[in-house]
PDB file of N, CA and C in Angstrom:
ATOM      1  N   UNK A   1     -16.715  36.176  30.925  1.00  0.00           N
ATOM      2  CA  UNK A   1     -15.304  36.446  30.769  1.00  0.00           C
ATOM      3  C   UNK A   1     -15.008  36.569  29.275  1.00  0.00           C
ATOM      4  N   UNK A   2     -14.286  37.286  28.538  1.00  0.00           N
ATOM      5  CA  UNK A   2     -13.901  37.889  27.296  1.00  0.00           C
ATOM      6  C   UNK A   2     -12.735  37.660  26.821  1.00  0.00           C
ATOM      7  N   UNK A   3     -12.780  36.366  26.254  1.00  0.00           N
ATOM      8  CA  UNK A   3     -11.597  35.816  25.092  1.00  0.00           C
ATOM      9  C   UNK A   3     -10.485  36.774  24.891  1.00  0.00           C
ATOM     10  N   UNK A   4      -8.991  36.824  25.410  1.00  0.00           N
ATOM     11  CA  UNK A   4      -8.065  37.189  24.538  1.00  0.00           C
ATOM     12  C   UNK A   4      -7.177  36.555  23.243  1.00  0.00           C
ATOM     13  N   UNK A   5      -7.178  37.353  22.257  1.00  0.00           N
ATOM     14  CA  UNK A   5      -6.113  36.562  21.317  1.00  0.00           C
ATOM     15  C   UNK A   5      -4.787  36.451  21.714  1.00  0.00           C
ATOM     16  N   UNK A   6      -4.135  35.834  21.272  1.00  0.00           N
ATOM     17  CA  UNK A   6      -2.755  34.611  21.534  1.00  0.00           C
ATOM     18  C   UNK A   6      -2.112  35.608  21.203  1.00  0.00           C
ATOM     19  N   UNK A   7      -0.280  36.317  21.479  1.00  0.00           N
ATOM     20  CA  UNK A   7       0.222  37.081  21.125  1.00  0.00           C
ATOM     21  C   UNK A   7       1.178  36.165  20.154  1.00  0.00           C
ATOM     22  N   UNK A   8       1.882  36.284  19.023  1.00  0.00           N
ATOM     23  CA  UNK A   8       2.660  35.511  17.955  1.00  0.00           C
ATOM     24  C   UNK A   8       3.292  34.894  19.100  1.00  0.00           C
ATOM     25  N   UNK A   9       4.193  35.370  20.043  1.00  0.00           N
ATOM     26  CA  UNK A   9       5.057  35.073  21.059  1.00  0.00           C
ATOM     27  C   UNK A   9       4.346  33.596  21.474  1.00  0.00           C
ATOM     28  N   UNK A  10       3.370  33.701  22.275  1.00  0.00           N
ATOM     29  CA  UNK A  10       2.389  32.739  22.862  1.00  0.00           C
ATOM     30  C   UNK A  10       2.156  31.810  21.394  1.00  0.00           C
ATOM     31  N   UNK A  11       1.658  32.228  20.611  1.00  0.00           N
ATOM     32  CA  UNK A  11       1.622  30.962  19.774  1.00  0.00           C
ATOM     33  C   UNK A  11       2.687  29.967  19.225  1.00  0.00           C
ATOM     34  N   UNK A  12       3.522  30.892  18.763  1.00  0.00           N
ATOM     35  CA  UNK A  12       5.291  30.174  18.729  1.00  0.00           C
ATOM     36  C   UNK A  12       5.203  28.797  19.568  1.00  0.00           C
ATOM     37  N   UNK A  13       5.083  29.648  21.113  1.00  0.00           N
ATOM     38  CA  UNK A  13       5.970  28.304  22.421  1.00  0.00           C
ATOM     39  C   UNK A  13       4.585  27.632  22.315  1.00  0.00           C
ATOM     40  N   UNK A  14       3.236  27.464  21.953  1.00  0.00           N
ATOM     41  CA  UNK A  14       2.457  26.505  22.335  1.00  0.00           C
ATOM     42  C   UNK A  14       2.358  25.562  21.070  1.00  0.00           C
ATOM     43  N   UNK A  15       2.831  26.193  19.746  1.00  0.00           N
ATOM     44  CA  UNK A  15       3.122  25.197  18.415  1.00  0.00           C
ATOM     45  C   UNK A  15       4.336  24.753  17.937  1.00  0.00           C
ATOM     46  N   UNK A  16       5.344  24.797  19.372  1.00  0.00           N
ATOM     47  CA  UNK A  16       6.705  24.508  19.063  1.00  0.00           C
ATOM     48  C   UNK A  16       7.729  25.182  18.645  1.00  0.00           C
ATOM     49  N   UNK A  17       7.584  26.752  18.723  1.00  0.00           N
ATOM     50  CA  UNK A  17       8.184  27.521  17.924  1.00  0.00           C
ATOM     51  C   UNK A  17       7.860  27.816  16.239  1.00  0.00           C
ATOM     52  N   UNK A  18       7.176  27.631  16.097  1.00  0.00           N
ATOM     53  CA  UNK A  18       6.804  27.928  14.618  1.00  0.00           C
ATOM     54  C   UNK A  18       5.359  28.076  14.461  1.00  0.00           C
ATOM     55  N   UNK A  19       4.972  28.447  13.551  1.00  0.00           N
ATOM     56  CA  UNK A  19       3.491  29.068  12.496  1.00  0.00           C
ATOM     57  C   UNK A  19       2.924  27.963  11.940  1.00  0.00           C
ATOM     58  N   UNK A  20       3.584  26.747  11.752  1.00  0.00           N
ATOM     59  CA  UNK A  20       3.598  25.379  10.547  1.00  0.00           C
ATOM     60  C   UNK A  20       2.389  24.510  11.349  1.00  0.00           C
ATOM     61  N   UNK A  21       1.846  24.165  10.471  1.00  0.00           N
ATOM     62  CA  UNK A  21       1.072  22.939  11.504  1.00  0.00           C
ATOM     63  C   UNK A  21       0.783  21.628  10.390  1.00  0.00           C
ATOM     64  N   UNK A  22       0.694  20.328  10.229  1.00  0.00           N
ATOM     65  CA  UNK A  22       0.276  20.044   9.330  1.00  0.00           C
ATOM     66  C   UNK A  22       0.255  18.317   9.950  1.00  0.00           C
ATOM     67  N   UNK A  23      -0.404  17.308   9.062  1.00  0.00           N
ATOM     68  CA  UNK A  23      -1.162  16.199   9.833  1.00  0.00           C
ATOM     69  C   UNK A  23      -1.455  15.261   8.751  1.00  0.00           C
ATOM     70  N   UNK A  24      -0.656  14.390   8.470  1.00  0.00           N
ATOM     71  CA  UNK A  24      -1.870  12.951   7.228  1.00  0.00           C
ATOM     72  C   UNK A  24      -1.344  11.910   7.773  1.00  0.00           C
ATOM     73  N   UNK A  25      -2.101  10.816   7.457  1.00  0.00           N
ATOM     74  CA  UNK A  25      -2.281   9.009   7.855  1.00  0.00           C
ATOM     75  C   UNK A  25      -2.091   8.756   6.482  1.00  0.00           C
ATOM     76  N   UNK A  26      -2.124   7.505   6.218  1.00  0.00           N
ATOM     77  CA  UNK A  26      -1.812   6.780   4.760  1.00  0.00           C
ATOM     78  C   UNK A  26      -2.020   5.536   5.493  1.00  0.00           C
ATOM     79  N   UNK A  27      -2.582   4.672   4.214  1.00  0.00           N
ATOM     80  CA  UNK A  27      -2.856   3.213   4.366  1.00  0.00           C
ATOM     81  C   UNK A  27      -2.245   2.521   3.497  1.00  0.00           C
ATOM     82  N   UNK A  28      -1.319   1.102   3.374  1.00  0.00           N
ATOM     83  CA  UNK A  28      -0.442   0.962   2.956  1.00  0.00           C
ATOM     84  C   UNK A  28      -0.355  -0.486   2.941  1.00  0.00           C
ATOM     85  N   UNK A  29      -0.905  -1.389   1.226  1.00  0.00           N
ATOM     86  CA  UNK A  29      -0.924  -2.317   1.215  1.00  0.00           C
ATOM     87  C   UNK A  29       0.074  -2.883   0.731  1.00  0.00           C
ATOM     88  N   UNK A  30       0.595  -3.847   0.659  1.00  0.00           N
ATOM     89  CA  UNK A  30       2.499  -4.240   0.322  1.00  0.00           C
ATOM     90  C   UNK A  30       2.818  -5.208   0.222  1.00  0.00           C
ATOM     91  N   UNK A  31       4.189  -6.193  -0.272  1.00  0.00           N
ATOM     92  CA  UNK A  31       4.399  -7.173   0.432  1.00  0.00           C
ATOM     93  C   UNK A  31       5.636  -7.123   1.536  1.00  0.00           C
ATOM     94  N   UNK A  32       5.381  -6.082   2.095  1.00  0.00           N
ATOM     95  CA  UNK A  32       6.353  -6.157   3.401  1.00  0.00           C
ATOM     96  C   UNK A  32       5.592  -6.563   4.268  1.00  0.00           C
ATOM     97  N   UNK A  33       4.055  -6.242   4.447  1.00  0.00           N
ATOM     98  CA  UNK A  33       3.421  -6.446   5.447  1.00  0.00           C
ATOM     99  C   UNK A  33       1.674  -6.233   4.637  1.00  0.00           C
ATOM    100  N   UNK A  34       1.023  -6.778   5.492  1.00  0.00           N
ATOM    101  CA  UNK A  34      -0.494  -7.333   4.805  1.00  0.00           C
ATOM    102  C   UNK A  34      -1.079  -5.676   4.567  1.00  0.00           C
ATOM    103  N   UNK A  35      -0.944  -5.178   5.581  1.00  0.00           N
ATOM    104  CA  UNK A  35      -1.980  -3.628   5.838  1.00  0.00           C
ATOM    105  C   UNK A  35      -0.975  -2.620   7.130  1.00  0.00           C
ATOM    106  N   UNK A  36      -0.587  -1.467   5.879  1.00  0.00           N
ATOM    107  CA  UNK A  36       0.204  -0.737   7.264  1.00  0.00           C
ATOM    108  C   UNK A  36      -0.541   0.711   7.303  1.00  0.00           C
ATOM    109  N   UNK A  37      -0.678   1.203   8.567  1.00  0.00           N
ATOM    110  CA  UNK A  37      -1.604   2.721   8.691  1.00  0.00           C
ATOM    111  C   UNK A  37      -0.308   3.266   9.177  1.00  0.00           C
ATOM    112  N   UNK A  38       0.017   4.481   8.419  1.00  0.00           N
ATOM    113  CA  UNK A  38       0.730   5.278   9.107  1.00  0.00           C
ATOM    114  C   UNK A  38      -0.339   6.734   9.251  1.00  0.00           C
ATOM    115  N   UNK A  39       0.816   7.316  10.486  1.00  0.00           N
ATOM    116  CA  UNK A  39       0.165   8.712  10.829  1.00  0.00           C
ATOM    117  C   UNK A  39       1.274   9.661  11.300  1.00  0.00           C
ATOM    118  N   UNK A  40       1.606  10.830  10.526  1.00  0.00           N
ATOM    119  CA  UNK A  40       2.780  11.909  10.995  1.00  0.00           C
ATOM    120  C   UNK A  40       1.847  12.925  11.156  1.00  0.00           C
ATOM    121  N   UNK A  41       2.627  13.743  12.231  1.00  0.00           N
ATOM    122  CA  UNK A  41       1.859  15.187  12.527  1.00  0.00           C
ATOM    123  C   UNK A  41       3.337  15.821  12.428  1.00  0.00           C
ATOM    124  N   UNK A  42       2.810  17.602  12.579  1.00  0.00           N
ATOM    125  CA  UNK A  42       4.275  18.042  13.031  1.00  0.00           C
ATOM    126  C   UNK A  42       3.443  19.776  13.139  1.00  0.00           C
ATOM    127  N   UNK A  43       4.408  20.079  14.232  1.00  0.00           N
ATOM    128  CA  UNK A  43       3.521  21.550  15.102  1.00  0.00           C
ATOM    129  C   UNK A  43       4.841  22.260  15.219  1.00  0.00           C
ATOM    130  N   UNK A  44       4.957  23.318  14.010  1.00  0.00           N
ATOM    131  CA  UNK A  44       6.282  23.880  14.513  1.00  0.00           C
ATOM    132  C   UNK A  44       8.028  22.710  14.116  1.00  0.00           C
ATOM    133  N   UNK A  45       8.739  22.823  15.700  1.00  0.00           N
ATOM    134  CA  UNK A  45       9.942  22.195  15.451  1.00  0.00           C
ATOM    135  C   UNK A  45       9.363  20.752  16.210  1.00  0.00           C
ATOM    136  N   UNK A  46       8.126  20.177  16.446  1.00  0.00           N
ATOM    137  CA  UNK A  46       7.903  19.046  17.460  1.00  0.00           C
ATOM    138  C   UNK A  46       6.929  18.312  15.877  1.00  0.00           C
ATOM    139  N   UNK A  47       7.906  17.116  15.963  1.00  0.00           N
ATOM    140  CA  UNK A  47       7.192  16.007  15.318  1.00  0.00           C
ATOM    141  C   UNK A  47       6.774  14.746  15.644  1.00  0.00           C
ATOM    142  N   UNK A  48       6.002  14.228  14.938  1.00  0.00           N
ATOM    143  CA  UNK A  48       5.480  12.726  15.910  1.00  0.00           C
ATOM    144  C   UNK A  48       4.981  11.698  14.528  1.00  0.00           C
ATOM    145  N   UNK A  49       5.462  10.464  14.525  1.00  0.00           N
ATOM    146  CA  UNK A  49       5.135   9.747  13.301  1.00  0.00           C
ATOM    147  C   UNK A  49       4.799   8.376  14.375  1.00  0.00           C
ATOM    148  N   UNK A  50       4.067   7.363  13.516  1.00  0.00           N
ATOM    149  CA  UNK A  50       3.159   5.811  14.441  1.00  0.00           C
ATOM    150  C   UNK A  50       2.947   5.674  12.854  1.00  0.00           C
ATOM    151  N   UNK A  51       3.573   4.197  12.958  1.00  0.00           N
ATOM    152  CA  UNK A  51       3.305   3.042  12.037  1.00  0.00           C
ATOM    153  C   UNK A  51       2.325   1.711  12.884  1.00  0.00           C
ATOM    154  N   UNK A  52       1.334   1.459  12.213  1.00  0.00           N
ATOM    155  CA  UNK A  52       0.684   0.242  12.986  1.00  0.00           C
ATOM    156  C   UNK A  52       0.600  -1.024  11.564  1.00  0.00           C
ATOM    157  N   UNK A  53       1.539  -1.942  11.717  1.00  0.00           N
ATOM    158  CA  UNK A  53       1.347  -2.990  10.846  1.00  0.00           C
ATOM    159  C   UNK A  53       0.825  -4.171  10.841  1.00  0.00           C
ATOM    160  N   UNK A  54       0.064  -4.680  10.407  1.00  0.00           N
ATOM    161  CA  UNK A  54      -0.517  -5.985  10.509  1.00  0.00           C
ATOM    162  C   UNK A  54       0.025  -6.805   9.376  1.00  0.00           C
ATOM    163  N   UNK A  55       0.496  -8.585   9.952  1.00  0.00           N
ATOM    164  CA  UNK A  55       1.054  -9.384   9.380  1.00  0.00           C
ATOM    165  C   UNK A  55       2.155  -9.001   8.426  1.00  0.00           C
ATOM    166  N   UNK A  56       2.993  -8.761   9.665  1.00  0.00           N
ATOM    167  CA  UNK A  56       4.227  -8.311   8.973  1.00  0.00           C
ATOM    168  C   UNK A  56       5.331  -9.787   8.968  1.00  0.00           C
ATOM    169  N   UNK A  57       6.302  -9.780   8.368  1.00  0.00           N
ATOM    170  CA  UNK A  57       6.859 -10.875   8.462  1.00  0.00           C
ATOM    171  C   UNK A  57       6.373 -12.648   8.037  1.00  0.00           C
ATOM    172  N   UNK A  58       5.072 -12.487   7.066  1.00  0.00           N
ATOM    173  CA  UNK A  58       4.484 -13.433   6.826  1.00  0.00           C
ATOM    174  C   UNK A  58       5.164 -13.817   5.859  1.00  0.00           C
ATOM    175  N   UNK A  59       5.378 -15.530   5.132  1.00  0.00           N
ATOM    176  CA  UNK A  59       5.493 -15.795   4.179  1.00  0.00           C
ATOM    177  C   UNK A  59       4.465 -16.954   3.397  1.00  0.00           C
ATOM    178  N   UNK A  60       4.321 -17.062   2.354  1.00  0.00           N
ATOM    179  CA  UNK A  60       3.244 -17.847   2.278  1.00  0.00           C
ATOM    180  C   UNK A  60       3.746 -18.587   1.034  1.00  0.00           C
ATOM    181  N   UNK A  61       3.564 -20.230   0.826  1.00  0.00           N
ATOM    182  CA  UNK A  61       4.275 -20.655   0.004  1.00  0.00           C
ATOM    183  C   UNK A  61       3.042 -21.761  -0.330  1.00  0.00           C
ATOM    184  N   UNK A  62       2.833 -21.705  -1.866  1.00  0.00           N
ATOM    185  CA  UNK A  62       1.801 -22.143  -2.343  1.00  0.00           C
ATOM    186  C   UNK A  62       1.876 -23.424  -2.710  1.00  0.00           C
ATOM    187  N   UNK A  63       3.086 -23.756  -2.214  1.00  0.00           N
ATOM    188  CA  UNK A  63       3.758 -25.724  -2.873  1.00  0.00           C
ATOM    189  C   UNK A  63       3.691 -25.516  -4.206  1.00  0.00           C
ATOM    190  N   UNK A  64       4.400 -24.985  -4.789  1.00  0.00           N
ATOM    191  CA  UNK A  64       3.865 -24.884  -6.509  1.00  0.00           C
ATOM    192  C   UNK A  64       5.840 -25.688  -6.420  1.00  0.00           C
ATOM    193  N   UNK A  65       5.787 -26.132  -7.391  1.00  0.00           N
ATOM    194  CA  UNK A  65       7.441 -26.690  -7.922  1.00  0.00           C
ATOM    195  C   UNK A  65       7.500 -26.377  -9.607  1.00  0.00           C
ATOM    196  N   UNK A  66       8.231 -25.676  -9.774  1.00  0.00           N
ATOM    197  CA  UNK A  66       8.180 -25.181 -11.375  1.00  0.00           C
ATOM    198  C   UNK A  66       9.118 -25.930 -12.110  1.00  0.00           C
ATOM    199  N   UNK A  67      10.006 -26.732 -11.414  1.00  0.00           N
ATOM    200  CA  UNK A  67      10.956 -27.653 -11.720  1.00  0.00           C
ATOM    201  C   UNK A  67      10.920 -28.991 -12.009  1.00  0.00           C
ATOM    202  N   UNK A  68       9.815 -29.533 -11.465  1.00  0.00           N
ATOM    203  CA  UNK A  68       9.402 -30.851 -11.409  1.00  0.00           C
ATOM    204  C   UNK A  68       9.469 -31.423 -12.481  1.00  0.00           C
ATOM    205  N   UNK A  69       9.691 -32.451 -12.624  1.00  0.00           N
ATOM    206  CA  UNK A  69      10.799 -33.432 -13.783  1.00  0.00           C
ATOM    207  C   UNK A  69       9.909 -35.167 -13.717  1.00  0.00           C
ATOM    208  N   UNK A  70       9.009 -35.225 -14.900  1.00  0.00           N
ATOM    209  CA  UNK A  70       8.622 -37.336 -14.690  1.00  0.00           C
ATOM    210  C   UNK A  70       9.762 -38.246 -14.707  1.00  0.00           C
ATOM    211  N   UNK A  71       9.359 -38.661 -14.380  1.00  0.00           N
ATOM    212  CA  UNK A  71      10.406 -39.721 -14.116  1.00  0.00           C
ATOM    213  C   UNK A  71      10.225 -40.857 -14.886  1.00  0.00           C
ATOM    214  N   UNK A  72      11.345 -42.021 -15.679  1.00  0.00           N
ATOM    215  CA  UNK A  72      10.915 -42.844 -16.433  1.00  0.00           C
ATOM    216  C   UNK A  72      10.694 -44.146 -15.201  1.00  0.00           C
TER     217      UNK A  72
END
């Protein structure tokens, strides 16, 4: 059987209406959160973005007192 090519028409409605295609992740160290991976795509007018974060909402407190005062 012998491959036809896609007519612009056909490619449009199967990439969302548009020609555009494009795709990156990023890794994302912070102090909002320990390690965040993001990932956006987008095909045309259809987009799609996913954040996955690990140890978000942590706080970490080292007992340090910078105030501390001897006492007589």
């Amino acid at each position: 059987m012998k491959q036809q090519e896609l007519t612009k028409e056909e490619k449009a409605t199967i990439n969302g209406g548009g020609d555009s295609f494009s795709s990156g992740t990023g890794l994302t160290i912070g102090t909002d959160s320990l390690l965040a991976l993001n990932h956006t795509w987008s095909s045309g007018d259809k987009r799609s973005s996913h954040t996955l974060e690990v140890g978000k909402g942590i706080n970490i407190d080292l007992g340090g007192n910078a105030d501390r005062a001897e006492g007589n």
